[in-house]
Protein backbone atom coordinates (compact mmCIF):
# COMPACT_ATOMS: atom_id res chain seq x y z
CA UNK A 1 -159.10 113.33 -70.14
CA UNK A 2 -158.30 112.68 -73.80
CA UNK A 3 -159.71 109.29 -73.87
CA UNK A 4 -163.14 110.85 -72.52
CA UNK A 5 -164.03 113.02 -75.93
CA UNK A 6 -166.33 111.55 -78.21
CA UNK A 7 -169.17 109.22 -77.88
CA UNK A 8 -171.46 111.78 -76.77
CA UNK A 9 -175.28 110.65 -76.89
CA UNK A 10 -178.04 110.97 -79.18
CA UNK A 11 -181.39 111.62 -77.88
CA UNK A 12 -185.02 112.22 -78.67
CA UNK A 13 -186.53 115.86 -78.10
CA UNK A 14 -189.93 114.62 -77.78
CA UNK A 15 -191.44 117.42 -75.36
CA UNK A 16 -190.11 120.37 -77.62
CA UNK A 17 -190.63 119.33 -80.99
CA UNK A 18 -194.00 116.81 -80.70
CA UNK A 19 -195.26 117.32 -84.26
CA UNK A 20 -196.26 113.63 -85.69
CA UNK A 21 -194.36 112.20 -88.03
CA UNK A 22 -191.50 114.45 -87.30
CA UNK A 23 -188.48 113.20 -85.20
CA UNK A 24 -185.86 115.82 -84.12
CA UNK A 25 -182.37 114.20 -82.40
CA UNK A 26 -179.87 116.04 -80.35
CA UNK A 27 -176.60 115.27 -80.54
CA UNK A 28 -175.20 115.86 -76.88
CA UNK A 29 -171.67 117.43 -77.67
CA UNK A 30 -172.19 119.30 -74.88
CA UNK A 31 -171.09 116.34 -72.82
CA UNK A 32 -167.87 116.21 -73.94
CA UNK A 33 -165.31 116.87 -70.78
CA UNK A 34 -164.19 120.37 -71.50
CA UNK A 35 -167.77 121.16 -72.33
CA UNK A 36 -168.15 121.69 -75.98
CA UNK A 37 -167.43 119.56 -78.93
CA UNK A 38 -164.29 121.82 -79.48
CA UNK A 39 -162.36 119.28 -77.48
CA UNK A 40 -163.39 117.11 -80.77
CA UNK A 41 -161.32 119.53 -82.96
CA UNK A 42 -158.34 120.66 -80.26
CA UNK A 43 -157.60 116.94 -79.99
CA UNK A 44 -157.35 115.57 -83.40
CA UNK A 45 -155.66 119.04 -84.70
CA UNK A 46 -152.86 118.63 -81.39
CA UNK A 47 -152.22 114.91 -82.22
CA UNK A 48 -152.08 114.62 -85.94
CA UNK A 49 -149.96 118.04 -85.79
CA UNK A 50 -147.44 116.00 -83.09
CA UNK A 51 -147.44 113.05 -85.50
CA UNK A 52 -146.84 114.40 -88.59
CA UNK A 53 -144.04 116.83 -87.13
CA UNK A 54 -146.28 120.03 -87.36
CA UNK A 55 -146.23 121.01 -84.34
CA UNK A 56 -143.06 120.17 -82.48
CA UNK A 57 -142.86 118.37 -79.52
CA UNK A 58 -141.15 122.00 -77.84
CA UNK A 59 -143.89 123.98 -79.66
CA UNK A 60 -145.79 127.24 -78.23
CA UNK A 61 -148.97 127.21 -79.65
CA UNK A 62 -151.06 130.38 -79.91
CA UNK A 63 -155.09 130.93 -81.19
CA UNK A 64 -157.53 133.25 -81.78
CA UNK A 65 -160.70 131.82 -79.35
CA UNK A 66 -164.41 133.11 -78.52
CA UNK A 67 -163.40 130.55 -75.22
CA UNK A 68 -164.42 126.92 -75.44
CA UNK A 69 -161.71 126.68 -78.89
CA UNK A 70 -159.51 127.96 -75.86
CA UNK A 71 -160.51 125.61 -73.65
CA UNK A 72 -160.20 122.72 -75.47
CA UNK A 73 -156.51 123.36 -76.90
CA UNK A 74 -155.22 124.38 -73.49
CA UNK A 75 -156.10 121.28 -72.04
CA UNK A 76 -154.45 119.43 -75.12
CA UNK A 77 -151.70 121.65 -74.68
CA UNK A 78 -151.36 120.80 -70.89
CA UNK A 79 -151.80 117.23 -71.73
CA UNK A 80 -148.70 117.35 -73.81
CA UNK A 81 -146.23 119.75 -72.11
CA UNK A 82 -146.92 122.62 -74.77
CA UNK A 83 -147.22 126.16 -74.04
CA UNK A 84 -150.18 127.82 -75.40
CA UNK A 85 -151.22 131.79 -75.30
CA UNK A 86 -155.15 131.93 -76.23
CA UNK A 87 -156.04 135.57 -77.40
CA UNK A 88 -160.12 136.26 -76.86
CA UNK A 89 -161.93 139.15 -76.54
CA UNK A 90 -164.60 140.83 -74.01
CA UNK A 91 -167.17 138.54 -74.53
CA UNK A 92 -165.05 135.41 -73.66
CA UNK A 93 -166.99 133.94 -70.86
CA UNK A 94 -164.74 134.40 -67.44
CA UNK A 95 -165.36 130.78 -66.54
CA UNK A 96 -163.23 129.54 -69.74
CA UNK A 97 -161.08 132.31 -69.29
CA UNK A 98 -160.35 131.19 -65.54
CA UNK A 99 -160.42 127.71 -66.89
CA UNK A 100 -157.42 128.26 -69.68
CA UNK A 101 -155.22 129.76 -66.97
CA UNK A 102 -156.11 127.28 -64.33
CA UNK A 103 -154.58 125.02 -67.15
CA UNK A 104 -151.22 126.94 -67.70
CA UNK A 105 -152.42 129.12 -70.86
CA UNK A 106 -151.38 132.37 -71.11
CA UNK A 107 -154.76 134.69 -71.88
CA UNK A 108 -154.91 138.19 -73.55
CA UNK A 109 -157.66 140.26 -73.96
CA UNK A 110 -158.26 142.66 -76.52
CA UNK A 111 -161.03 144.99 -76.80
CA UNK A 112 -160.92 147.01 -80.03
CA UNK A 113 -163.75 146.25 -82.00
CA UNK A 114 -162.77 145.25 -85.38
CA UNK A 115 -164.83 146.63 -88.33
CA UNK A 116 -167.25 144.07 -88.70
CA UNK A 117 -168.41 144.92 -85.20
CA UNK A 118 -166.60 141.83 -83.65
CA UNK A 119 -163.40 141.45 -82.36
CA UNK A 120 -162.01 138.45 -84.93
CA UNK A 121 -159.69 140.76 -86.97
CA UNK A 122 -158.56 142.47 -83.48
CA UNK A 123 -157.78 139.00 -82.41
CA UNK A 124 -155.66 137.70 -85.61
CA UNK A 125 -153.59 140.85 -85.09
CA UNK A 126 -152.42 139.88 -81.97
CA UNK A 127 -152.11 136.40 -82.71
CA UNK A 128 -149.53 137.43 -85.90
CA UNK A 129 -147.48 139.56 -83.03
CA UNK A 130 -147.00 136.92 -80.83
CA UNK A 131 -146.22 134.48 -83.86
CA UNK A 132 -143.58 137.36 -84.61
CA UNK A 133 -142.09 137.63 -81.13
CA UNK A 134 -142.29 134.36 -79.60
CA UNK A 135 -140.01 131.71 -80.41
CA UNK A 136 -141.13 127.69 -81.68
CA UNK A 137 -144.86 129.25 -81.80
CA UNK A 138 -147.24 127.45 -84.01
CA UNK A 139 -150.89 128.87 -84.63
CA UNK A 140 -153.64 126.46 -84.64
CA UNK A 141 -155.67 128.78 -87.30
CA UNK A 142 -158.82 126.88 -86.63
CA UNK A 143 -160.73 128.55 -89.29
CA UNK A 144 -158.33 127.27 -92.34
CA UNK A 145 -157.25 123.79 -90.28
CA UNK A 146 -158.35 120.89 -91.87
CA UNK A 147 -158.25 118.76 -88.78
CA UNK A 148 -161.40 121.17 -88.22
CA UNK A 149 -163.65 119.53 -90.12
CA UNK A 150 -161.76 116.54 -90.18
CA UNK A 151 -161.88 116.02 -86.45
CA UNK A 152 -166.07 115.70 -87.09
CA UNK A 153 -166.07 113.57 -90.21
CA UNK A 154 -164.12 111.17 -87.74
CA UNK A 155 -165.85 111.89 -84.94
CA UNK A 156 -169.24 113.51 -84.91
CA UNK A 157 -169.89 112.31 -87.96
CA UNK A 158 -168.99 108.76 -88.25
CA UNK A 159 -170.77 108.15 -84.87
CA UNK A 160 -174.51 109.58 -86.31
CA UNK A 161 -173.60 107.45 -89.33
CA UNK A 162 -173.30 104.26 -87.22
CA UNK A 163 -175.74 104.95 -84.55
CA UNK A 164 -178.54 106.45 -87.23
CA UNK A 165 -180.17 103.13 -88.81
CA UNK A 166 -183.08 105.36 -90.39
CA UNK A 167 -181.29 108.23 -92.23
CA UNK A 168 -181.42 111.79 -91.31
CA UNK A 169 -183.14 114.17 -93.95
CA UNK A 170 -182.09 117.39 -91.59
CA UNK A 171 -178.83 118.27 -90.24
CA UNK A 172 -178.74 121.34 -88.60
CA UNK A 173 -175.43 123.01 -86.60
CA UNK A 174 -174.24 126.02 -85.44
CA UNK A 175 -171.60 127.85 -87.67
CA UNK A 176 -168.64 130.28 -86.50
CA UNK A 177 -165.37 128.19 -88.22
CA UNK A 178 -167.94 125.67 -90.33
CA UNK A 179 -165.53 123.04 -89.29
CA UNK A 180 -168.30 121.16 -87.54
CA UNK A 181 -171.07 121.32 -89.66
CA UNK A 182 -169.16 120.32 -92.98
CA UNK A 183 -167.40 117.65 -91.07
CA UNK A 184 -170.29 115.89 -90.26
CA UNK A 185 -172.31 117.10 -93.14
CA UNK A 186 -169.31 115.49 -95.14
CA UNK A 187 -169.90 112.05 -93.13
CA UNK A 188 -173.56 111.68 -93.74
CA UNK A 189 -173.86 112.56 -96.95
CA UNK A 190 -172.35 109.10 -97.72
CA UNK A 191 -175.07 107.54 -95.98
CA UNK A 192 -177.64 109.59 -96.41
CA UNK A 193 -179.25 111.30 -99.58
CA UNK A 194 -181.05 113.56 -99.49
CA UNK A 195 -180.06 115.55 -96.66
CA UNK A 196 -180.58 118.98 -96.15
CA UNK A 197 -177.71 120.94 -94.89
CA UNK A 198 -178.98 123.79 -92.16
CA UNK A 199 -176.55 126.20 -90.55
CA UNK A 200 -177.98 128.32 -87.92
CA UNK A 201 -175.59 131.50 -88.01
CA UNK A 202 -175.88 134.81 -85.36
CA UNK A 203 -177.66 137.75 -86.89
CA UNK A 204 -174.72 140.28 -87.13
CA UNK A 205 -172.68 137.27 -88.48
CA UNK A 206 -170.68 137.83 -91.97
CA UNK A 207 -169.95 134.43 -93.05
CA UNK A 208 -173.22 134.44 -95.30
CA UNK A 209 -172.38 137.78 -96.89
CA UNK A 210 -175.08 139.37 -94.32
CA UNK A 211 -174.04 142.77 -92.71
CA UNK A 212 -171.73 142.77 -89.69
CA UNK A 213 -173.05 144.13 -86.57
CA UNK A 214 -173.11 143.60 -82.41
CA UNK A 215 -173.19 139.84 -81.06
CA UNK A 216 -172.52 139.31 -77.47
CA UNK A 217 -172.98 135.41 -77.62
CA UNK A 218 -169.41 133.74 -78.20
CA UNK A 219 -168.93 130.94 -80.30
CA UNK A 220 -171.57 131.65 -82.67
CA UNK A 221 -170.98 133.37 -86.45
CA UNK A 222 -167.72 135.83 -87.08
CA UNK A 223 -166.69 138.89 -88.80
CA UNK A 224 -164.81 137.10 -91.12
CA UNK A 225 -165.40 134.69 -93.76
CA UNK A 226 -163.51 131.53 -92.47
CA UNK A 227 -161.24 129.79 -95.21
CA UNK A 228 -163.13 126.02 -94.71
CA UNK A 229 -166.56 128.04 -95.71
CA UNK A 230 -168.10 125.97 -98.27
CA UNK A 231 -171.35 127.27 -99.25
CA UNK A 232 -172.47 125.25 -101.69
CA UNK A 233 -172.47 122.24 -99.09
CA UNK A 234 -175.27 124.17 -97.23
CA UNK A 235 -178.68 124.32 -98.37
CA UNK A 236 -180.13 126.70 -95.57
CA UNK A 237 -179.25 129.47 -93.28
CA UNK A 238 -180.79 130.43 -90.75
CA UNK A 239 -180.06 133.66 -88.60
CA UNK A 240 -180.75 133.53 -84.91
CA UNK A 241 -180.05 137.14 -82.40
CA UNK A 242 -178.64 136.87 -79.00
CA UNK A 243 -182.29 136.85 -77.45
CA UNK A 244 -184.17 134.24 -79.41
CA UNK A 245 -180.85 132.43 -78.58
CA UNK A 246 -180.97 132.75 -74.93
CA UNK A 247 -185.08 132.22 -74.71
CA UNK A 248 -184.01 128.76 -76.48
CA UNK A 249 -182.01 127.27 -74.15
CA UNK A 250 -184.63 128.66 -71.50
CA UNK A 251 -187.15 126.62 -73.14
CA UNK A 252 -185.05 123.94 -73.79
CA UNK A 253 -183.98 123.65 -70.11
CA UNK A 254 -187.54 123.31 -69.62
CA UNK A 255 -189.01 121.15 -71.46
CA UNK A 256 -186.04 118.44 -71.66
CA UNK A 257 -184.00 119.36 -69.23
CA UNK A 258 -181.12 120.09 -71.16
CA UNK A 259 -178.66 122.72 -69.43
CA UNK A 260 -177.52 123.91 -72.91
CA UNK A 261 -174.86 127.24 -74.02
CA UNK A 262 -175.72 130.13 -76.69
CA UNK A 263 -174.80 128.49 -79.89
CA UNK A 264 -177.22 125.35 -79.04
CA UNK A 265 -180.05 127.88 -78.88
CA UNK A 266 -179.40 129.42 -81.82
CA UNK A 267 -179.35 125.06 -83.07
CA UNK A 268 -182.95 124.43 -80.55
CA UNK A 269 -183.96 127.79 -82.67
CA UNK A 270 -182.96 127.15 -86.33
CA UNK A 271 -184.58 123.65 -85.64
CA UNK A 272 -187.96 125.51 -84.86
CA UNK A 273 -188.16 126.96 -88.02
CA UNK A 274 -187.24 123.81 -90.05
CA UNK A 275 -189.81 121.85 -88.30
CA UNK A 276 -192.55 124.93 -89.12
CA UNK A 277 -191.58 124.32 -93.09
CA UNK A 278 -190.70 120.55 -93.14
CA UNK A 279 -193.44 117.75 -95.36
CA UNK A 280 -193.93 114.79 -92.67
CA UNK A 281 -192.59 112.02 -92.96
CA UNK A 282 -188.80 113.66 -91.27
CA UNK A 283 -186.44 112.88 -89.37
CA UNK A 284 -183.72 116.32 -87.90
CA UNK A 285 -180.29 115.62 -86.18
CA UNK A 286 -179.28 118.80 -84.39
CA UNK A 287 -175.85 119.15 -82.93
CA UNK A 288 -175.99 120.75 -79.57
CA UNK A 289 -172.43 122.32 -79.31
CA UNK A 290 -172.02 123.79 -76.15
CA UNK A 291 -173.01 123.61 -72.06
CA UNK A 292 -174.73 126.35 -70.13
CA UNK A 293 -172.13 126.73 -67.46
CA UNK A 294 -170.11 128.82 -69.30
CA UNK A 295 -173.10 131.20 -70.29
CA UNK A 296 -174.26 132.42 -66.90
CA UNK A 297 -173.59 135.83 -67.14
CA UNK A 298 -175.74 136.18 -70.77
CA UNK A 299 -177.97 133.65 -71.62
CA UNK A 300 -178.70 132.77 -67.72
CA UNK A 301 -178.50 136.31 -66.25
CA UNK A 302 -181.91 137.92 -66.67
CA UNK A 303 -181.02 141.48 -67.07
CA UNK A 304 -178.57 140.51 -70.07
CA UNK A 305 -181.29 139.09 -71.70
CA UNK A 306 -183.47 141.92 -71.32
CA UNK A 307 -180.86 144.13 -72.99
CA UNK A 308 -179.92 141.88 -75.59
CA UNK A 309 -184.52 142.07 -76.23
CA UNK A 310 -184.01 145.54 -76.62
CA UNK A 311 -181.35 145.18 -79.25
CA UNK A 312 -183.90 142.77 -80.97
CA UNK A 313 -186.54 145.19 -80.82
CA UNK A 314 -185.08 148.08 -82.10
CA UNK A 315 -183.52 146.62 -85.17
């Protein structure tokens, strides 16, 4: 299973984005075997921390996860013979949650909002009890982890750099840790100058310094500002709501076929709005993060999305 992350594809969204002179590429990490390019980051994190004598070869890890974070490590963790306890909240999707305990993690569930109007902070709180009663535990932390971003600049990253012969001038990715998007961010800009930096964040998201408020789509912004935030490595944010999110990956679905999760919509949708502004000649990589399987009861389900229009409309 291991051996399967990584070497996603990189394809041409031709139908969606047709404007000459334009190119927009999709990288698939969506493909990835546990479904998101979180496995990128669970992976390299779980193996350099076995190496290096971080994590202990009898280690209980424990994490704060929106799901496919949760995914990804319990499947390292099974992998390895480590224990793992993955703490999400309410909007976890039931599939990942179903998936983490098919693999041996234990899952808990809290559901006190934190102040910020997400659950992060109610998360952390329970990770720091179970770091305080459970013995040999390790926390992942992926929002201060190096490996994070380090897992991309390896991965993600390296592989655009080879496969790219004409260099990118866009990069846009979705942002919750910003391990992702600097990694690979981090990667091109060796290769590749200019490039503008786009991070397509939830409305409702803090990392920006913007106002915290109701998301329902996992995986996409926080209520906290994560340590590996570097600002001044992005040049543009753009903030997507649950809806224009979902009606995204409808589209997307549509016109190329692409079965994709909430975070890549909020990606399909921040790369709208570059290509409205952008001076032909361009070329945008987009990372597509996540699959739609795990979405079916939001972005999929039509009565969710008619809610989450209302939200839109009254704000």
């Amino acid at each position: 299973m291991q051996g399967a992350v990584g070497a996603t594809p990189l394809v041409e969204l031709g139908r969606m984005f047709p404007r000459p002179g334009v190119q927009v590429l999709a990288k698939l990490e969506l493909m990835n075997p546990g479904g998101s390019m979180k496995d990128r980051s669970a992976r390299f994190i779980v193996d350099r921390g076995l190496a290096d004598g971080s994590i202990p070869p009898s280690s209980h890890l424990v994490e704060s996860s929106s799901g496919n974070f949760g995914v990804a490590v319990a499947t390292a963790a099974r992998l390895h013979g480590l224990g793992f306890t993955c703490v999400v909240d309410p909007h976890a999707s039931p599939a990942n949650v179903a998936i983490m305990r098919g693999l041996g993690a234990q899952v808990e569930i809290v559901d006190e909002p934190d102040l910020a109007g997400g659950y992060l902070h109610t998360r952390l709180a329970r990770v720091h009890e179970v770091l305080a009663t459970t013995p040999d535990t390790v926390w992942i932390n992926q929002y201060a982890n190096d490996g994070n971003w380090l897992a991309h600049y390896h991965g993600t990253g390296a592989e655009l750099a080879d496969a790219l012969t004409v260099p990118p001038t866009h990069l846009v990715g979705a942002v919750s840790t910003c391990g992702s998007l600097l990694g690979c961010a981090r990667r091109l800009r060796e290769v590749c100058d200019p490039l503008e930096v786009v991070a397509a964040d939830a409305v409702g998201s803090v990392i920006f310094g913007g106002p915290g408020g109701r998301r329902e789509l996992p995986g996409l912004g926080s209520s906290r500002v994560p340590e590996l935030h570097s600002p001044a490595e992005i040049d543009r944010v753009v903030a997507v709501d649950d809806a224009t999110a979902a009606e995204a990956c409808r589209e997307l679905l549509a016109t190329e076929a692409i079965f994709a999760g909430g975070s890549t919509g909020a990606v399909v949708a921040a790369v709208r709005r570059v290509v409205a502004d952008i001076t032909p000649p361009a070329r945008v990589v987009a990372i597509f993060p996540d699959r739609g399987d795990r979405y079916l009861d939001r972005v999929w389900d039509d009565a969710w999305l008619d809610r989450a229009r209302a939200r839109r409309g009254s704000s």
